[in-house]
N, C-alpha and C. Protein backbone atom coordinates (compact mmCIF):
# COMPACT_ATOMS: atom_id res chain seq x y z
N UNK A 1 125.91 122.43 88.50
CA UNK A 1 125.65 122.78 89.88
C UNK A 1 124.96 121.60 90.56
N UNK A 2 125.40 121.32 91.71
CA UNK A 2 125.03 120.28 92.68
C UNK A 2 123.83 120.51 93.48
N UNK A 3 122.63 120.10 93.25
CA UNK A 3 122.12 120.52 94.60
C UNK A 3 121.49 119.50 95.91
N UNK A 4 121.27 120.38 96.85
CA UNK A 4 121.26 119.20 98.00
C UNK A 4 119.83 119.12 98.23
N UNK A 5 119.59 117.73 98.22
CA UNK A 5 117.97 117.36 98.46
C UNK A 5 117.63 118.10 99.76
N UNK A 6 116.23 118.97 99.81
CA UNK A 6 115.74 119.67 100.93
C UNK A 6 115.44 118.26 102.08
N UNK A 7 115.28 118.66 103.04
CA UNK A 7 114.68 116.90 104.32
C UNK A 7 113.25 117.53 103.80
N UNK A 8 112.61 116.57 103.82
CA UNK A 8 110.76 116.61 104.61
C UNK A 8 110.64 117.00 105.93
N UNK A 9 110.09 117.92 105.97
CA UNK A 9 109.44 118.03 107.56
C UNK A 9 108.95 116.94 108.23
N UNK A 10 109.15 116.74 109.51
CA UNK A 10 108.56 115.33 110.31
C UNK A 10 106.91 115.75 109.82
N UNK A 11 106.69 114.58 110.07
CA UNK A 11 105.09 113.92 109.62
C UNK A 11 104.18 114.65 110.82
N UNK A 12 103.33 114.91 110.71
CA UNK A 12 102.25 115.61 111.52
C UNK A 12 101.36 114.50 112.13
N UNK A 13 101.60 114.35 113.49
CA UNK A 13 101.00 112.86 114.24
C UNK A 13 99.68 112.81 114.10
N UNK A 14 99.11 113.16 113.21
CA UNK A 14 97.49 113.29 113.33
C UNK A 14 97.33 112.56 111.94
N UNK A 15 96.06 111.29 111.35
CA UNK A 15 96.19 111.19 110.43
C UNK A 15 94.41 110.72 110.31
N UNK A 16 93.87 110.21 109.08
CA UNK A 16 92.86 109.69 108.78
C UNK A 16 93.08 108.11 108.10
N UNK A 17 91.67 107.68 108.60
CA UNK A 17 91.81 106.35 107.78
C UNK A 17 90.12 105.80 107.33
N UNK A 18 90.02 105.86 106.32
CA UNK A 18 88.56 106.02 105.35
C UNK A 18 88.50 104.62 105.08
N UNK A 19 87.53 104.12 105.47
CA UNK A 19 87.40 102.85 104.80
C UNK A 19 86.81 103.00 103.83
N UNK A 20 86.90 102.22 102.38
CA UNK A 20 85.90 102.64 101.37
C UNK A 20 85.43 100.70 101.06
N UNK A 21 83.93 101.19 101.02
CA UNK A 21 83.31 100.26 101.41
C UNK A 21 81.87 100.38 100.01
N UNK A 22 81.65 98.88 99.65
CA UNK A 22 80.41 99.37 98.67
C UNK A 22 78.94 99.16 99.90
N UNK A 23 77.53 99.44 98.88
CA UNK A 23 76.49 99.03 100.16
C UNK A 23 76.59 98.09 100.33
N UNK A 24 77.23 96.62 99.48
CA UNK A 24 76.98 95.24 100.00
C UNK A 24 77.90 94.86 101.48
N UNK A 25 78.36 96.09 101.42
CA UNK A 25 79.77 95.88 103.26
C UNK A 25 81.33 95.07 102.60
N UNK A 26 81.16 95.30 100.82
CA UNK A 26 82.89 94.62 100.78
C UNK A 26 83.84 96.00 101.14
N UNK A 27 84.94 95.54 101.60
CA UNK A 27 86.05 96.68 101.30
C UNK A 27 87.07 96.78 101.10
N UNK A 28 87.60 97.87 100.69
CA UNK A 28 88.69 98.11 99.77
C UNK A 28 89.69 97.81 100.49
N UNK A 29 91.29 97.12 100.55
CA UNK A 29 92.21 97.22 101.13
C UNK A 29 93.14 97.53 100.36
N UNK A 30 94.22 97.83 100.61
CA UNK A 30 95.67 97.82 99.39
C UNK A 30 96.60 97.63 99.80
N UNK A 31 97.61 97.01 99.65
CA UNK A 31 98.79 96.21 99.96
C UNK A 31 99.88 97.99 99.70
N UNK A 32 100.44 97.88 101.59
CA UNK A 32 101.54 99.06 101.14
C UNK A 32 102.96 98.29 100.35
N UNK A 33 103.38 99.06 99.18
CA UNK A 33 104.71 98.93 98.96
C UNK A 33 105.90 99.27 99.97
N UNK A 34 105.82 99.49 100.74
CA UNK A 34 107.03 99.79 101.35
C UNK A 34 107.34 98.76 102.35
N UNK A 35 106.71 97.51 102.36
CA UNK A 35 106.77 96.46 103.06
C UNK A 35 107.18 95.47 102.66
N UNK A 36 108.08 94.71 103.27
CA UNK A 36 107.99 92.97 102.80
C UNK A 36 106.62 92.15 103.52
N UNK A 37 106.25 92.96 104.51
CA UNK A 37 104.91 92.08 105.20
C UNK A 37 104.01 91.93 104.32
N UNK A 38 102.80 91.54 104.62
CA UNK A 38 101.53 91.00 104.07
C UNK A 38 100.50 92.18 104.42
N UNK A 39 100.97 93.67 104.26
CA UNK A 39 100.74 94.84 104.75
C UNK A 39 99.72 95.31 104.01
N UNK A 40 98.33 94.78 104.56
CA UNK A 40 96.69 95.66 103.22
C UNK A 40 96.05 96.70 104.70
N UNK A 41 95.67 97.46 103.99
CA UNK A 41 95.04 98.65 104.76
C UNK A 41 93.77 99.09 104.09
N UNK A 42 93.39 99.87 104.90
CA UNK A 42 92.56 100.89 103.92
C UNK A 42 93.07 102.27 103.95
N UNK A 43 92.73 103.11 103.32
CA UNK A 43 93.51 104.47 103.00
C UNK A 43 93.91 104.91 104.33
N UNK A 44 94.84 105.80 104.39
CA UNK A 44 95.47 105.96 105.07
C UNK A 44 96.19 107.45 105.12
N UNK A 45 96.87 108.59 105.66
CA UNK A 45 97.14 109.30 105.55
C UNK A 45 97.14 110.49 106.41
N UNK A 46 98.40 111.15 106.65
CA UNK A 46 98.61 112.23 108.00
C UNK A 46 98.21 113.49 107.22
N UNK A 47 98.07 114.41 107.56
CA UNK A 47 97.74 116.10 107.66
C UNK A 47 98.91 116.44 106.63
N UNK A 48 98.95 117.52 105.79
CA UNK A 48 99.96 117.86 105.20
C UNK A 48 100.32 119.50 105.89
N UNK A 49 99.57 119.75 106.48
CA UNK A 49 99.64 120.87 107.39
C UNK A 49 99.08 120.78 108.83
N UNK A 50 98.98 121.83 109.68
CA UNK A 50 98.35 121.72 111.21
C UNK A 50 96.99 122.02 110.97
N UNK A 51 97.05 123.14 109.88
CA UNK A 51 95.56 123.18 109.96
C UNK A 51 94.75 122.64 108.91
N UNK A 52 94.91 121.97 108.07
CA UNK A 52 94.26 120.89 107.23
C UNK A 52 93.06 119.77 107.89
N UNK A 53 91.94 120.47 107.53
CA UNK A 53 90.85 119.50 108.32
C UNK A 53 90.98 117.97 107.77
N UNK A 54 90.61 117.64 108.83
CA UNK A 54 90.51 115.71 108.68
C UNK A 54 89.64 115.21 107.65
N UNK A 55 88.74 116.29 107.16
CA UNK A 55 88.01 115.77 106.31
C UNK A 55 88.78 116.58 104.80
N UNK A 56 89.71 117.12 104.48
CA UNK A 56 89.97 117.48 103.25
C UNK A 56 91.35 116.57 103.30
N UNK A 57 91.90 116.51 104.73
CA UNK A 57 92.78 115.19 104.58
C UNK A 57 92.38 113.46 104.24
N UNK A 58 90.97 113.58 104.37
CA UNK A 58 90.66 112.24 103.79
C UNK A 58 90.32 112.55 102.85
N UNK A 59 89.71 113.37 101.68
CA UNK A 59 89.31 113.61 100.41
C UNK A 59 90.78 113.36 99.63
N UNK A 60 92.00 114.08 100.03
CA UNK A 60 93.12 113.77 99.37
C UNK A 60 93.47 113.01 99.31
N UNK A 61 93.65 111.96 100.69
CA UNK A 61 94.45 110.81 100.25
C UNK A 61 93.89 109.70 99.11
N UNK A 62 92.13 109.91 99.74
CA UNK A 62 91.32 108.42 98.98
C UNK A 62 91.50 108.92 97.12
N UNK A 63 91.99 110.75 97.10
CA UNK A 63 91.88 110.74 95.83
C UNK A 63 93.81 110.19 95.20
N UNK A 64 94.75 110.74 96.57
CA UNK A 64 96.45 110.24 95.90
C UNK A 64 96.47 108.98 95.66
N UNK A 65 95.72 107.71 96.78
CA UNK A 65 95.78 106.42 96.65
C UNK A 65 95.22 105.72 96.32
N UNK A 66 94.14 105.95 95.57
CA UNK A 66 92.79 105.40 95.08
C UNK A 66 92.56 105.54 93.57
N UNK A 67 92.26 106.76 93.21
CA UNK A 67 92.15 107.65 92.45
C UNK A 67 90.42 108.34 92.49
N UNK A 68 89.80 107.82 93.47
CA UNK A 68 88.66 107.77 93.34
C UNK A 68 88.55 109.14 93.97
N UNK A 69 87.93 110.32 93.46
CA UNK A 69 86.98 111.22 93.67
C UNK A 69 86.02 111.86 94.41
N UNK A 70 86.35 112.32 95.49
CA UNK A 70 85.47 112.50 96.49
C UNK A 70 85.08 113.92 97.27
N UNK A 71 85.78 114.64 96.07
CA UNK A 71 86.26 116.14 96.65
C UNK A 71 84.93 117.13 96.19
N UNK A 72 85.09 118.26 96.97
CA UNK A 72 84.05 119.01 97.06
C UNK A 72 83.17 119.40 95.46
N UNK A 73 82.04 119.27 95.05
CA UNK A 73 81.51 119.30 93.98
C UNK A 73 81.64 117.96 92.96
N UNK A 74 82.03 116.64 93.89
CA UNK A 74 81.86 115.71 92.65
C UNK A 74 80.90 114.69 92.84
N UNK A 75 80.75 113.90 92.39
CA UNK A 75 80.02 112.91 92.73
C UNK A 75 79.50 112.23 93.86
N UNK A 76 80.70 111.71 94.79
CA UNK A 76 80.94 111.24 95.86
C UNK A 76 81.29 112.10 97.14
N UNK A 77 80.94 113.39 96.65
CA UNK A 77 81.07 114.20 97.69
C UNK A 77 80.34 113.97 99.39
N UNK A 78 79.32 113.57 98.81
CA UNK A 78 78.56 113.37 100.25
C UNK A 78 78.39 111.95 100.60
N UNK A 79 79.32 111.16 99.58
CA UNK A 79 79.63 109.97 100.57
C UNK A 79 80.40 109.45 101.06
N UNK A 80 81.76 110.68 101.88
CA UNK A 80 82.35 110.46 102.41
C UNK A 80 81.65 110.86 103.69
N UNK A 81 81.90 109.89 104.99
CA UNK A 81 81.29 110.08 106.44
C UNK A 81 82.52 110.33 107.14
N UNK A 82 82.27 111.34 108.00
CA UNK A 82 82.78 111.34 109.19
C UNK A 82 82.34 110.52 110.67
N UNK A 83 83.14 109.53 111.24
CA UNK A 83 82.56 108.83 111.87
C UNK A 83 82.36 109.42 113.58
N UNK A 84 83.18 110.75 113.72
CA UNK A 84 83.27 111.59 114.48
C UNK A 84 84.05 110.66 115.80
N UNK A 85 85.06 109.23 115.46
CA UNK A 85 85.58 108.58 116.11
C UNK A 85 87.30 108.84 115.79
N UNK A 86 87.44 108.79 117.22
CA UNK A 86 89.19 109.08 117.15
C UNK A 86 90.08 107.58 117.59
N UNK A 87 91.40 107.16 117.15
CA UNK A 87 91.85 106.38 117.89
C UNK A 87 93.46 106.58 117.95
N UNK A 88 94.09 106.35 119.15
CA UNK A 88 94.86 106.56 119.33
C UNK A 88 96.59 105.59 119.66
N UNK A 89 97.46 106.09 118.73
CA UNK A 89 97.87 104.15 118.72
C UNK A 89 99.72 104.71 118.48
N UNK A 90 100.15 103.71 118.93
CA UNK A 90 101.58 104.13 119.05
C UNK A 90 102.25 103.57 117.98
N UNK A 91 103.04 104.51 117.15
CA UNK A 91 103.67 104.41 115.90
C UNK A 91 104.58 103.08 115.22
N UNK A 92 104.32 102.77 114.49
CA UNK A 92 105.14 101.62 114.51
C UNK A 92 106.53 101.55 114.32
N UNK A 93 107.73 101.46 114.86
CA UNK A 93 109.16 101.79 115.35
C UNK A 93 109.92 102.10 113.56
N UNK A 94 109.30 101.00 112.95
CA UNK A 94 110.06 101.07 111.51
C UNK A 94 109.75 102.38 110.60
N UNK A 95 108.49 103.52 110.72
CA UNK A 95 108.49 104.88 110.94
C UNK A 95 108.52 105.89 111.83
N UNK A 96 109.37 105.60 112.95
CA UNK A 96 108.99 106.48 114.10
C UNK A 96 110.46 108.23 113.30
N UNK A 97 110.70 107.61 112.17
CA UNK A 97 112.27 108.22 111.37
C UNK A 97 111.35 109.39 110.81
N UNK A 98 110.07 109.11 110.57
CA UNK A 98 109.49 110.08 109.28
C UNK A 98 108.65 111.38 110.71
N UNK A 99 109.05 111.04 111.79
CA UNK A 99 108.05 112.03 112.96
C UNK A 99 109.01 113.00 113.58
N UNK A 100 108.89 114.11 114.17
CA UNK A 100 109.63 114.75 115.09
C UNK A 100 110.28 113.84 116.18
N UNK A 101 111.56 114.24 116.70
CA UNK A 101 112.43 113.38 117.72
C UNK A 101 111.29 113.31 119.07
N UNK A 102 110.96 112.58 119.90
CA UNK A 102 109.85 111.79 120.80
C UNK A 102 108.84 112.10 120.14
N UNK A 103 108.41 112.02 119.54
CA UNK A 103 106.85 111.67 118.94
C UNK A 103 107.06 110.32 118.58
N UNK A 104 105.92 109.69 119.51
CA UNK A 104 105.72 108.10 119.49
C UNK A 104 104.34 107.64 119.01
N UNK A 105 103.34 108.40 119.14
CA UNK A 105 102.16 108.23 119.33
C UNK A 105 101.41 109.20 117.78
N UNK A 106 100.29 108.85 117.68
CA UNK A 106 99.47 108.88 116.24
C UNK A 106 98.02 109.10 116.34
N UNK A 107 96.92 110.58 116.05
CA UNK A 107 95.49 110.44 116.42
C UNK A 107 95.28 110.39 115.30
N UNK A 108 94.60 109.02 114.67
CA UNK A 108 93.13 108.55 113.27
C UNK A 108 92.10 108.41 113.91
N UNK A 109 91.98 109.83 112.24
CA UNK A 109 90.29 109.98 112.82
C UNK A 109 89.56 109.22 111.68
N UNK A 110 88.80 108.48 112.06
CA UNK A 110 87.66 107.54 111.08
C UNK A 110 86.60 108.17 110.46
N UNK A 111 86.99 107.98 109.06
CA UNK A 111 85.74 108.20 107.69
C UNK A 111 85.38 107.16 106.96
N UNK A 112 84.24 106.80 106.42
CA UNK A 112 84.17 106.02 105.52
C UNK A 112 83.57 106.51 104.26
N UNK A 113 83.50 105.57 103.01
CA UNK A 113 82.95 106.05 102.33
C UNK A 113 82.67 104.96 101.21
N UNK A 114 81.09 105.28 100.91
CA UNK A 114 80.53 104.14 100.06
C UNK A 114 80.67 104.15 98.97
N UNK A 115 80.79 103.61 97.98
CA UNK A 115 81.30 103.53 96.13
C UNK A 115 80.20 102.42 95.72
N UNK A 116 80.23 102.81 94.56
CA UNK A 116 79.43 101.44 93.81
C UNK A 116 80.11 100.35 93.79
N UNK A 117 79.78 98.86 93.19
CA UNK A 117 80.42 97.73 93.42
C UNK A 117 81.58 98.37 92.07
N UNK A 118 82.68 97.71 91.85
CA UNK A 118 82.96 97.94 90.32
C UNK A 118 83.63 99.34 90.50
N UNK A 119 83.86 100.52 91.09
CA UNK A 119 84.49 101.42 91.48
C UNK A 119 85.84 101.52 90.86
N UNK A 120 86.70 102.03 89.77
CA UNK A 120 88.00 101.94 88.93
C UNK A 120 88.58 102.02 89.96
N UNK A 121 89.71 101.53 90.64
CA UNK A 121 91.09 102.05 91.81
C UNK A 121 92.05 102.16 90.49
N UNK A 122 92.81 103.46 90.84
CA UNK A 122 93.95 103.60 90.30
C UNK A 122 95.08 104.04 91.44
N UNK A 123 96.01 102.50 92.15
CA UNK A 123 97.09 102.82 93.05
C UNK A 123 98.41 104.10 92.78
N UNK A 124 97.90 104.62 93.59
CA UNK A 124 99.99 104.99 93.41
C UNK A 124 101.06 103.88 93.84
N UNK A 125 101.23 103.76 92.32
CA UNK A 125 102.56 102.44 92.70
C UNK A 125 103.63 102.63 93.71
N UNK A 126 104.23 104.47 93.79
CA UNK A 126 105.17 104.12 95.34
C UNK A 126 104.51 104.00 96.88
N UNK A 127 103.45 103.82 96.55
CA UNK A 127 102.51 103.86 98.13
C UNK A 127 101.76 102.32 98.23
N UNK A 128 100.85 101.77 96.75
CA UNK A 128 100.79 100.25 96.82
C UNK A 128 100.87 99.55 95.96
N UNK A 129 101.39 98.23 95.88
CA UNK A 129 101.21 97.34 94.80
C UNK A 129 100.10 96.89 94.66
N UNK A 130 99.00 96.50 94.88
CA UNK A 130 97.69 95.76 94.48
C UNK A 130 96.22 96.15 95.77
N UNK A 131 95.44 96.13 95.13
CA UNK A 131 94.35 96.09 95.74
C UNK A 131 93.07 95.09 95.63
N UNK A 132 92.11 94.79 96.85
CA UNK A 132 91.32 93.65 97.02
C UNK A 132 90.57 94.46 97.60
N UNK A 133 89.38 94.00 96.75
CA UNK A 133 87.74 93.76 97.39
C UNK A 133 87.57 93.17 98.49
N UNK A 134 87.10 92.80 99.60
CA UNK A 134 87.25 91.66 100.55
C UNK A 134 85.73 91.73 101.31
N UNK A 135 84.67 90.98 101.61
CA UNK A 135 83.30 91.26 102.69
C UNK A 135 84.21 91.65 103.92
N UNK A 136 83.35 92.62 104.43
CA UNK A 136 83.75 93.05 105.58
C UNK A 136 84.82 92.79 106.60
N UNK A 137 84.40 91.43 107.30
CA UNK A 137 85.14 90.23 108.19
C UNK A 137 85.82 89.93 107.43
N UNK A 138 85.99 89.54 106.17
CA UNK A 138 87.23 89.51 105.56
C UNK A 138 88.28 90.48 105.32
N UNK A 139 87.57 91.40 105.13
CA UNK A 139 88.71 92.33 105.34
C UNK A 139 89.39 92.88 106.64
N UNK A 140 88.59 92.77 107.56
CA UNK A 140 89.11 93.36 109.43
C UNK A 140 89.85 91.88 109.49
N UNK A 141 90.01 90.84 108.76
CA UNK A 141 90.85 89.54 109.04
C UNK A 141 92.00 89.66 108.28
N UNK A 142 92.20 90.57 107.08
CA UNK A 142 93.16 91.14 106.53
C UNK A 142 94.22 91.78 106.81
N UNK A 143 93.40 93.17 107.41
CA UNK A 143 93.93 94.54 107.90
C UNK A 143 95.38 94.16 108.58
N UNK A 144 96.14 94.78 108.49
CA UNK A 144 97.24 94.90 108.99
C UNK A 144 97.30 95.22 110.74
N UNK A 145 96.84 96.41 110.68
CA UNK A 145 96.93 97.21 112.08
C UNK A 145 95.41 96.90 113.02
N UNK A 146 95.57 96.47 114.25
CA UNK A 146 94.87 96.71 115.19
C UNK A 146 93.34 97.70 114.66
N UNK A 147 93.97 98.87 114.76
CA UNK A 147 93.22 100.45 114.66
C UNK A 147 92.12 99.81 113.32
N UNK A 148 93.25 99.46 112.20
CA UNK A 148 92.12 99.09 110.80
C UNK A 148 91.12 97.96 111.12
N UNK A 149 91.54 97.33 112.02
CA UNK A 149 90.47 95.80 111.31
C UNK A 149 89.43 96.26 112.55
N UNK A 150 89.24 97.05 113.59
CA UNK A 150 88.52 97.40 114.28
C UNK A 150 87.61 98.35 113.36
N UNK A 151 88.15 99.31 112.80
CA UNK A 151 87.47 100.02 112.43
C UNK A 151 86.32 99.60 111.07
N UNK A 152 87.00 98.59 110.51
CA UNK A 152 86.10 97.44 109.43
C UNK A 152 85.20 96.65 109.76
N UNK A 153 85.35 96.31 111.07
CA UNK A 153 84.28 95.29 111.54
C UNK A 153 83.52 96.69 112.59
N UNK A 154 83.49 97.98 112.60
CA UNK A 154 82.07 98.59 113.06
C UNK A 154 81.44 99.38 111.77
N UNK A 155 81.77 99.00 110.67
CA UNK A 155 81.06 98.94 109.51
C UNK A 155 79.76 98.96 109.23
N UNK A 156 79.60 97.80 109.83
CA UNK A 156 77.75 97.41 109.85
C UNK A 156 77.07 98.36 110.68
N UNK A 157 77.41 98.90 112.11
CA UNK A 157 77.40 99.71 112.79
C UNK A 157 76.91 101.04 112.06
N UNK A 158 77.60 101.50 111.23
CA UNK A 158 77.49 102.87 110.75
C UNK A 158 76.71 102.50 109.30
N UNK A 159 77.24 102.12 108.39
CA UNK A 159 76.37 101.51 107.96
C UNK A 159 75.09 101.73 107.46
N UNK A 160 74.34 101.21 108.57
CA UNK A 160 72.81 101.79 108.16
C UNK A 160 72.19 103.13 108.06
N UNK A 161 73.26 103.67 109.19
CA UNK A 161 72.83 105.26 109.64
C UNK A 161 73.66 106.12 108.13
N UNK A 162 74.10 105.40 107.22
CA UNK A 162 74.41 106.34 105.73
C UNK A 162 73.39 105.74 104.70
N UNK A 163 73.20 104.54 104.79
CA UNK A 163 71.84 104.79 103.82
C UNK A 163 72.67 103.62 102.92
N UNK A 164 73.47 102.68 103.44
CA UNK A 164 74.35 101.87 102.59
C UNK A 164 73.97 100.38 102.71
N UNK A 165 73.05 99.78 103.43
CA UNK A 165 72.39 98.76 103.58
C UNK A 165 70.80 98.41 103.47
């Protein structure tokens, strides 16, 4: 018997993006696989439902793409931040395939979250090939997208108000 692959539902325009950052201000980026560009981010990831809070949507992804641990009752539970900042940014054309027909546009909401230096990453290889440590400015000089390297360089910003400097 043959069967026919189900589609994915279009992507839910709402997503998060967690920087994970140690107290010294380095941070994590990871090179997406699905690029030939020079494509490092920091985590990244849309809603898997409408009503999926932004904050259990960032606990999942930093745990699908990371492997790192951050979910309710573990370790790092309370050092994921909500930065209670939204930004709003128009999709980039080479996924506009994975969204409902006119959906152009994308709301990330900003979390961060602090790790010790030395932190294990374990990538999902179909999401990235490699990951880098980088100081701060090095990494917002990295970042791929607009939205990321802004959100890396107000780091220092938040920062103090978690208890990470």
């Amino acid at each position: 018997m043959i069967s026919t692959p189900v589609p994915k539902p279009p992507k839910i325009p709402q997503s998060v993006l967690v920087v994970i950052h140690t107290p010294a201000l380095d941070v994590l980026l990871i090179r997406r696989a699905d690029t030939v560009d020079d494509f490092w981010q920091s985590v990244t990831g849309s809603k898997d439902f409408a009503d999926e809070s932004y904050a259990d949507t960032a606990r999942r992804e930093v745990w699908e793409e990371t492997g790192i641990d951050c979910r309710p009752g573990t370790p790092l539970a309370s050092a994921l931040h909500d930065w209670q900042l939204e930004n709003v940014y128009t999709i980039y054309p080479q996924w506009l395939h994975r969204y409902a027909p006119g959906v152009t546009h994308n709301t990330e909401h900003l979390f961060s979250l602090c790790v010790s230096a030395g932190t294990p990453i374990t990538l999902s290889p179909l999401e990235h090939t490699h990951h880098q440590w980088w100081p701060y400015r090095a990494a917002a000089d990295r970042a791929y997208s607009p939205s990321n390297a802004e959100a890396v360089l107000l780091l220092p910003q938040f920062a103090p108000k978690l208890g990470a400097v």
